[in-house]
C-alpha atoms as a PDB file:
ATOM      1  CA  UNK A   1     -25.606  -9.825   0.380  1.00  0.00           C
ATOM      2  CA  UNK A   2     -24.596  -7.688   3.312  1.00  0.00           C
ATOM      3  CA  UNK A   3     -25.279  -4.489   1.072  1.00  0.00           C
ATOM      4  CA  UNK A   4     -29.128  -5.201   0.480  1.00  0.00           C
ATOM      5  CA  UNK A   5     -29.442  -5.935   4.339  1.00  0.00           C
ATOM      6  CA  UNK A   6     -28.333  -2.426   4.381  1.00  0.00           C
ATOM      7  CA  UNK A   7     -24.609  -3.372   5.963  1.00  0.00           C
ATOM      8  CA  UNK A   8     -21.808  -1.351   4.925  1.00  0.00           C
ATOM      9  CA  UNK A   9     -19.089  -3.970   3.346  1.00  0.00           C
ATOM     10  CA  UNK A  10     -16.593  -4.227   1.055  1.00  0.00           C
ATOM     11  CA  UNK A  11     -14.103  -6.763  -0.380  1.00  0.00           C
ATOM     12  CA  UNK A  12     -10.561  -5.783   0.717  1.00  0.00           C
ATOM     13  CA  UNK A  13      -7.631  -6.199  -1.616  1.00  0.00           C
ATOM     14  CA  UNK A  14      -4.464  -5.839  -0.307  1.00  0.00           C
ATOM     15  CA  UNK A  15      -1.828  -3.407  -1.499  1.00  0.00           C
ATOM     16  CA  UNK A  16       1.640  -2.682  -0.902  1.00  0.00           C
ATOM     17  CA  UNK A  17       1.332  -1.754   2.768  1.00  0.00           C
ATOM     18  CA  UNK A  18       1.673   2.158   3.349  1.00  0.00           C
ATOM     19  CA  UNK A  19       2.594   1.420   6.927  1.00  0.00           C
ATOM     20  CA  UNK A  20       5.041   3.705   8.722  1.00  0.00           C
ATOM     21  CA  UNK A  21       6.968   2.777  12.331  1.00  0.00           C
ATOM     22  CA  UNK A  22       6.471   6.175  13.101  1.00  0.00           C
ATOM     23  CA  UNK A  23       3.367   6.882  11.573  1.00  0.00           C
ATOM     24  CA  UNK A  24       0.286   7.293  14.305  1.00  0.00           C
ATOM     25  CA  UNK A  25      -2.988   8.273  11.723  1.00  0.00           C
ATOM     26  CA  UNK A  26      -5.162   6.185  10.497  1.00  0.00           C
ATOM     27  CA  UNK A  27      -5.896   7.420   6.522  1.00  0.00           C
ATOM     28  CA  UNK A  28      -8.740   6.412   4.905  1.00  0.00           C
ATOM     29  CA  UNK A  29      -9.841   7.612   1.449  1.00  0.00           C
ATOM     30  CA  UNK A  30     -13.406   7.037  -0.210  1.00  0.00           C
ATOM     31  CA  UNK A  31     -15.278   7.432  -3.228  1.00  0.00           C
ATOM     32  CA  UNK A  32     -18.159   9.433  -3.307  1.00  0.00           C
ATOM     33  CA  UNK A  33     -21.239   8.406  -5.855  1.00  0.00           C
ATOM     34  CA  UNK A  34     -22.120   4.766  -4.894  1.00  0.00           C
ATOM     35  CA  UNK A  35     -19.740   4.621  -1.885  1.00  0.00           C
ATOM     36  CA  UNK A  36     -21.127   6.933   0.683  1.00  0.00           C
ATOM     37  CA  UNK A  37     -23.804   8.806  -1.764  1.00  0.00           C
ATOM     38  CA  UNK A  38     -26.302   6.820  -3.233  1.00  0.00           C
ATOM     39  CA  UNK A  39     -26.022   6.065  -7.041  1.00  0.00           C
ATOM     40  CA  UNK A  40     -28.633   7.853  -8.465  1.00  0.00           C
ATOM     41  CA  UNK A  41     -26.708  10.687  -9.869  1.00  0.00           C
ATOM     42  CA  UNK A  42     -24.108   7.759 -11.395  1.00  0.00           C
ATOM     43  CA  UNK A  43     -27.118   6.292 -12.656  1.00  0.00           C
ATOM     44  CA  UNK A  44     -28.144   8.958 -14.684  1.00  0.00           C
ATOM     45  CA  UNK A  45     -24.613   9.540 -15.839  1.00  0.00           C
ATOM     46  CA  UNK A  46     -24.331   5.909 -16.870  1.00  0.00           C
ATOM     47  CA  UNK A  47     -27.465   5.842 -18.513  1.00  0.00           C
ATOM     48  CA  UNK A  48     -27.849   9.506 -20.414  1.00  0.00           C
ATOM     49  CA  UNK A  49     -24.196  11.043 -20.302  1.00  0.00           C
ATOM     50  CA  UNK A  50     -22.445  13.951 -19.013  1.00  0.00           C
ATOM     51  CA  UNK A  51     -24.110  16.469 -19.835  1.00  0.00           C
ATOM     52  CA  UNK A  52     -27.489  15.134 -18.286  1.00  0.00           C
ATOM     53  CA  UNK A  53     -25.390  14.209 -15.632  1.00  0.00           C
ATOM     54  CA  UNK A  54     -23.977  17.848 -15.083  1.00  0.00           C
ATOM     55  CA  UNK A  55     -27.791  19.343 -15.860  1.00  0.00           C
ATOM     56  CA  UNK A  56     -29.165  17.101 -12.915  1.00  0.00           C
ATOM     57  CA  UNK A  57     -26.668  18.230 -10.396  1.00  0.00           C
ATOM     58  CA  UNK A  58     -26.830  21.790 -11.272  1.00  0.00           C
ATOM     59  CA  UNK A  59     -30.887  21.761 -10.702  1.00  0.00           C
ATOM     60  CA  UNK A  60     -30.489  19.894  -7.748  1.00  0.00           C
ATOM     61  CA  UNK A  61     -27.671  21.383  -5.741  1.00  0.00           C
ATOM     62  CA  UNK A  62     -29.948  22.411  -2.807  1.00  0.00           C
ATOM     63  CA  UNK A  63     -30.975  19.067  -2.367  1.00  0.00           C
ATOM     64  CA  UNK A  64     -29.248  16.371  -0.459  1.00  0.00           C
ATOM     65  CA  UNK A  65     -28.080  13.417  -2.164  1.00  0.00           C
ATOM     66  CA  UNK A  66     -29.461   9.994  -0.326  1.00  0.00           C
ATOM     67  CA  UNK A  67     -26.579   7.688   1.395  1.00  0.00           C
ATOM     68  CA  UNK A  68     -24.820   5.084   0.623  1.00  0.00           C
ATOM     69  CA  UNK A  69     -23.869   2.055   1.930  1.00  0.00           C
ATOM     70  CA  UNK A  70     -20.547   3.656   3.555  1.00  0.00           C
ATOM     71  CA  UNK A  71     -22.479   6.563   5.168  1.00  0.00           C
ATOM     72  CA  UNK A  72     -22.848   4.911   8.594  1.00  0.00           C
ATOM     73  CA  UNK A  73     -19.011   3.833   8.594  1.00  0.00           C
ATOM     74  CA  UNK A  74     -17.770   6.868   7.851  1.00  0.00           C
ATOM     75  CA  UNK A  75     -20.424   8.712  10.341  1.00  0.00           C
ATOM     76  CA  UNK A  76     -18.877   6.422  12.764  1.00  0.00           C
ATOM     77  CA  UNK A  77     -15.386   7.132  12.119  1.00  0.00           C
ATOM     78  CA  UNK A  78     -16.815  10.792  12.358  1.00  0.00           C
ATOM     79  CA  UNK A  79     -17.479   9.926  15.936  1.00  0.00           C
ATOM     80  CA  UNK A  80     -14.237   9.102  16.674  1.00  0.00           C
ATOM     81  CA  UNK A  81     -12.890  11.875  15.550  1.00  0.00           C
ATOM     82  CA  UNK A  82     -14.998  14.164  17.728  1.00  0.00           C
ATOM     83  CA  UNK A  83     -13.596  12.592  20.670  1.00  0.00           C
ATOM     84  CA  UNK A  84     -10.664  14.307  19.778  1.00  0.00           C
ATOM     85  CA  UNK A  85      -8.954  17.668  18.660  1.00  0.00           C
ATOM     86  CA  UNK A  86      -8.270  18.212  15.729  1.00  0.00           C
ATOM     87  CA  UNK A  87      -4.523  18.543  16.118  1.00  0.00           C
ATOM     88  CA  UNK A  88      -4.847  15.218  18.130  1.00  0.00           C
ATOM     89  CA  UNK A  89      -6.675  12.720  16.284  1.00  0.00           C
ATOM     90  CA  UNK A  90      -5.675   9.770  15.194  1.00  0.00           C
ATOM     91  CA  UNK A  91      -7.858   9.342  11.775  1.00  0.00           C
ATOM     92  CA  UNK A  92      -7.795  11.471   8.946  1.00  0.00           C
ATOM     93  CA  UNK A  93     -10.382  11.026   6.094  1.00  0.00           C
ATOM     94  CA  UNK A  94     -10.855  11.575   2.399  1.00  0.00           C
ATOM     95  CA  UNK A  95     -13.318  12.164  -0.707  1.00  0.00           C
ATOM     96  CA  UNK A  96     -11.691  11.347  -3.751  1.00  0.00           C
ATOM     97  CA  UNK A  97     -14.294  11.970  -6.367  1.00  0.00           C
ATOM     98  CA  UNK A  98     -14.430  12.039  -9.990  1.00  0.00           C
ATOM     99  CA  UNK A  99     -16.819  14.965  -9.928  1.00  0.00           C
ATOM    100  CA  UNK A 100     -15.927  18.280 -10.630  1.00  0.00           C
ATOM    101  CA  UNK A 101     -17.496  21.895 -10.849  1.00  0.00           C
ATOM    102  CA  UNK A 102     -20.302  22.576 -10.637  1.00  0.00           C
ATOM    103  CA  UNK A 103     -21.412  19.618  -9.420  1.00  0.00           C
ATOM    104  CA  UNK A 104     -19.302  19.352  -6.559  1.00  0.00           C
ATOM    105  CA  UNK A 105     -22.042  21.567  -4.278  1.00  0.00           C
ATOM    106  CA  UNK A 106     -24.349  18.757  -4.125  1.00  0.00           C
ATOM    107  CA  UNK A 107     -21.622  16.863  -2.630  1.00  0.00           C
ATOM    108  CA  UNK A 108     -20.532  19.722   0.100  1.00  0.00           C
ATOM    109  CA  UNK A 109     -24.476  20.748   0.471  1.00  0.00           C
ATOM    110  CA  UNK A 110     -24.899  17.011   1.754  1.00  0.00           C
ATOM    111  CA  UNK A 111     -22.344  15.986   3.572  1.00  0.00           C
ATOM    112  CA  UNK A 112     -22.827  19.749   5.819  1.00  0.00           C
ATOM    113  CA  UNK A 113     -26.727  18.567   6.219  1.00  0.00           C
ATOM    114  CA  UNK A 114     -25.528  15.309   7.533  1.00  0.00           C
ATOM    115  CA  UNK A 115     -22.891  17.047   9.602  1.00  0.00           C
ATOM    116  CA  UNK A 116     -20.043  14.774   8.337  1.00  0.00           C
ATOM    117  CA  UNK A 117     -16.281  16.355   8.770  1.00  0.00           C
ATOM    118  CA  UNK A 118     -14.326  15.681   5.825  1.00  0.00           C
ATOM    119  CA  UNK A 119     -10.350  16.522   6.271  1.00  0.00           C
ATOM    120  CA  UNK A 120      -9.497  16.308   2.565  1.00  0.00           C
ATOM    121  CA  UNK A 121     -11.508  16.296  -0.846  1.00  0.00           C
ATOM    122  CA  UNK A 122     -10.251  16.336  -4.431  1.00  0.00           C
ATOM    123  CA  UNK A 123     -13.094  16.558  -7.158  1.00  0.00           C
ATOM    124  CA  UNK A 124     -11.040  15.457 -10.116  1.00  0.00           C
ATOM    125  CA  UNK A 125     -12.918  16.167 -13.151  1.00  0.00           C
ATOM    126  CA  UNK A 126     -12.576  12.048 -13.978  1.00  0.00           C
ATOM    127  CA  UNK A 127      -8.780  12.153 -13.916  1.00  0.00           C
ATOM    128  CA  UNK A 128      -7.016   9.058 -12.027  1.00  0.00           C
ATOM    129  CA  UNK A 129      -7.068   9.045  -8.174  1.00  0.00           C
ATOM    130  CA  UNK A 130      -3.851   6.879  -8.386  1.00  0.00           C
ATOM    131  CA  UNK A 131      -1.614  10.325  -7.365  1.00  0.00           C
ATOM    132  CA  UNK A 132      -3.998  11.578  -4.934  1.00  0.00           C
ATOM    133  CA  UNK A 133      -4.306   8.602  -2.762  1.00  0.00           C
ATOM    134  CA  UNK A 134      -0.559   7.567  -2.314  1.00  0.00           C
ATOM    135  CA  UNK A 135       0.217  11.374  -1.846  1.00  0.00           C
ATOM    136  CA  UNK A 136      -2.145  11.350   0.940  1.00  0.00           C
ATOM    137  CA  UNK A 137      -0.844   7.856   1.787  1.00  0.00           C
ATOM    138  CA  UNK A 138      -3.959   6.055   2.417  1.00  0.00           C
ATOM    139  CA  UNK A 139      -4.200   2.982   4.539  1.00  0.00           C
ATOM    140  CA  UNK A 140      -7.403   2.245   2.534  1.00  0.00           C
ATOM    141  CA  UNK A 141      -9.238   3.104  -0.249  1.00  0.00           C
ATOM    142  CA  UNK A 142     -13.255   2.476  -0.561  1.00  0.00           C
ATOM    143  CA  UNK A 143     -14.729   2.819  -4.231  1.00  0.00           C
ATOM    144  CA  UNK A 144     -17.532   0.540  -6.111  1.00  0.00           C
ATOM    145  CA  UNK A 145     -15.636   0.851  -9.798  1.00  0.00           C
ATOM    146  CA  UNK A 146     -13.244  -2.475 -10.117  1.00  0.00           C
ATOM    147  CA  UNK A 147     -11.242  -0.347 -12.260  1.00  0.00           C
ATOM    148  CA  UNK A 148     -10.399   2.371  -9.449  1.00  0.00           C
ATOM    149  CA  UNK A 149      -9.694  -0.534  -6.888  1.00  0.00           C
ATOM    150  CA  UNK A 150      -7.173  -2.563  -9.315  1.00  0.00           C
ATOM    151  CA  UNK A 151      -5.513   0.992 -10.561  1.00  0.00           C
ATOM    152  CA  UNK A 152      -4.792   2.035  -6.792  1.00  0.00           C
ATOM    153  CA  UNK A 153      -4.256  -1.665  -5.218  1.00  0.00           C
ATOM    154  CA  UNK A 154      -0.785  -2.062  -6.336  1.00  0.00           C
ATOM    155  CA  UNK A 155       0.081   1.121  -4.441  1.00  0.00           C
ATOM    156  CA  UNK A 156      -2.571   0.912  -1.333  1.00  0.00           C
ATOM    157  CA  UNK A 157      -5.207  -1.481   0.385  1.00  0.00           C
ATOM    158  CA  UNK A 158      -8.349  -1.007  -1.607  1.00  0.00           C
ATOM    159  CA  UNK A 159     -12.073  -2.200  -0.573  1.00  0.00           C
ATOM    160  CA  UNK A 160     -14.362  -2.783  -3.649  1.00  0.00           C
ATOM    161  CA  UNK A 161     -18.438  -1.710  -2.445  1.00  0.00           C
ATOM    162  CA  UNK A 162     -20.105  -4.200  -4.568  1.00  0.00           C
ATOM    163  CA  UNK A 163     -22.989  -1.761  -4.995  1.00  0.00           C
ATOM    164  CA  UNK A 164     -24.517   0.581  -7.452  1.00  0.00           C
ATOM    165  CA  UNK A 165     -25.119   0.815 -11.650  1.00  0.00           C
ATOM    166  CA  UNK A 166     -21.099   0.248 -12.107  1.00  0.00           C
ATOM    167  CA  UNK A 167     -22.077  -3.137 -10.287  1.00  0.00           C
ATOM    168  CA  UNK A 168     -25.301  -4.601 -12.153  1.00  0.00           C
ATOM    169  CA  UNK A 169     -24.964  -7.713 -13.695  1.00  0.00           C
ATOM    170  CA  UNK A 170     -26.067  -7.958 -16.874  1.00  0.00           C
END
């Protein structure tokens, strides 16, 4: 699997297209935990609950959370976007998390240390990213919960990341 080999990829489903004549940005939206963060923090959600979950963020805020298989994509699209002004550039980028406060710092802590620009983010407390992404009209959405992908598909182009404790087989 191109994830193991340590490949970003994802399995595109289409949408209904949220392409516009006039339109010249390129949106893309992503998930954080398992996407372009690592799982671990998921993992310990998954396996002990909120609360743990909430208690392990809060004690490690000052510590960078490792990447995830999307990091290098969306360093590269970073790139890009450097080549540019802001008021210029073509691609426009979001984090559309289900984290909220207070464990939302670990999140800006890391993506600062990795020097990543981010031009939108919405920590949504686990409420539906559905509104969010077709607000900020997304030409594609990157998350590794099935669930997300099929909610938001029928309105944009999602990619499932087949990686992380929301993938395991069991």
């Amino acid at each position: 699997m191109a994830i193991e080999s340590n490949v970003a990829s994802a399995t595109i489903i289409s949408g209904k297209s949220n392409f516009k004549q006039d339109s010249h940005l390129l949106k893309i939206a992503f998930d954080g935990d398992a996407v372009i963060f690592s799982d671990e923090s998921e993992k310990i959600y998954h396996e002990k609950g909120i609360s743990a979950f909430i208690k392990n963020e809060t004690k490690g805020e000052k510590i960078s959370l490792e990447p995830g298989p999307m990091k290098p994509f969306l360093m590269e699209l970073n790139r890009l976007q450097r080549e540019f002004t802001l008021d210029e550039c073509p691609i426009r980028t979001a984090l559309v998390t289900a984290r909220s406060a207070p464990t939302h710092k670990r999140v800006i802590k890391t993506l600062r240390e990795w020097g990543v620009r981010i031009d939108e983010s919405l920590f949504l407390g686990g409420m539906s990213k559905e509104d969010f992404l077709k607000s900020f009209q997304a030409d594609i959405f990157f998350d590794d919960q099935l669930k997300n992908i099929q909610d938001a598909s029928g309105k944009i182009t999602s990619a499932h990341v087949p990686y992380g404790v929301k993938n395991e087989v069991k």
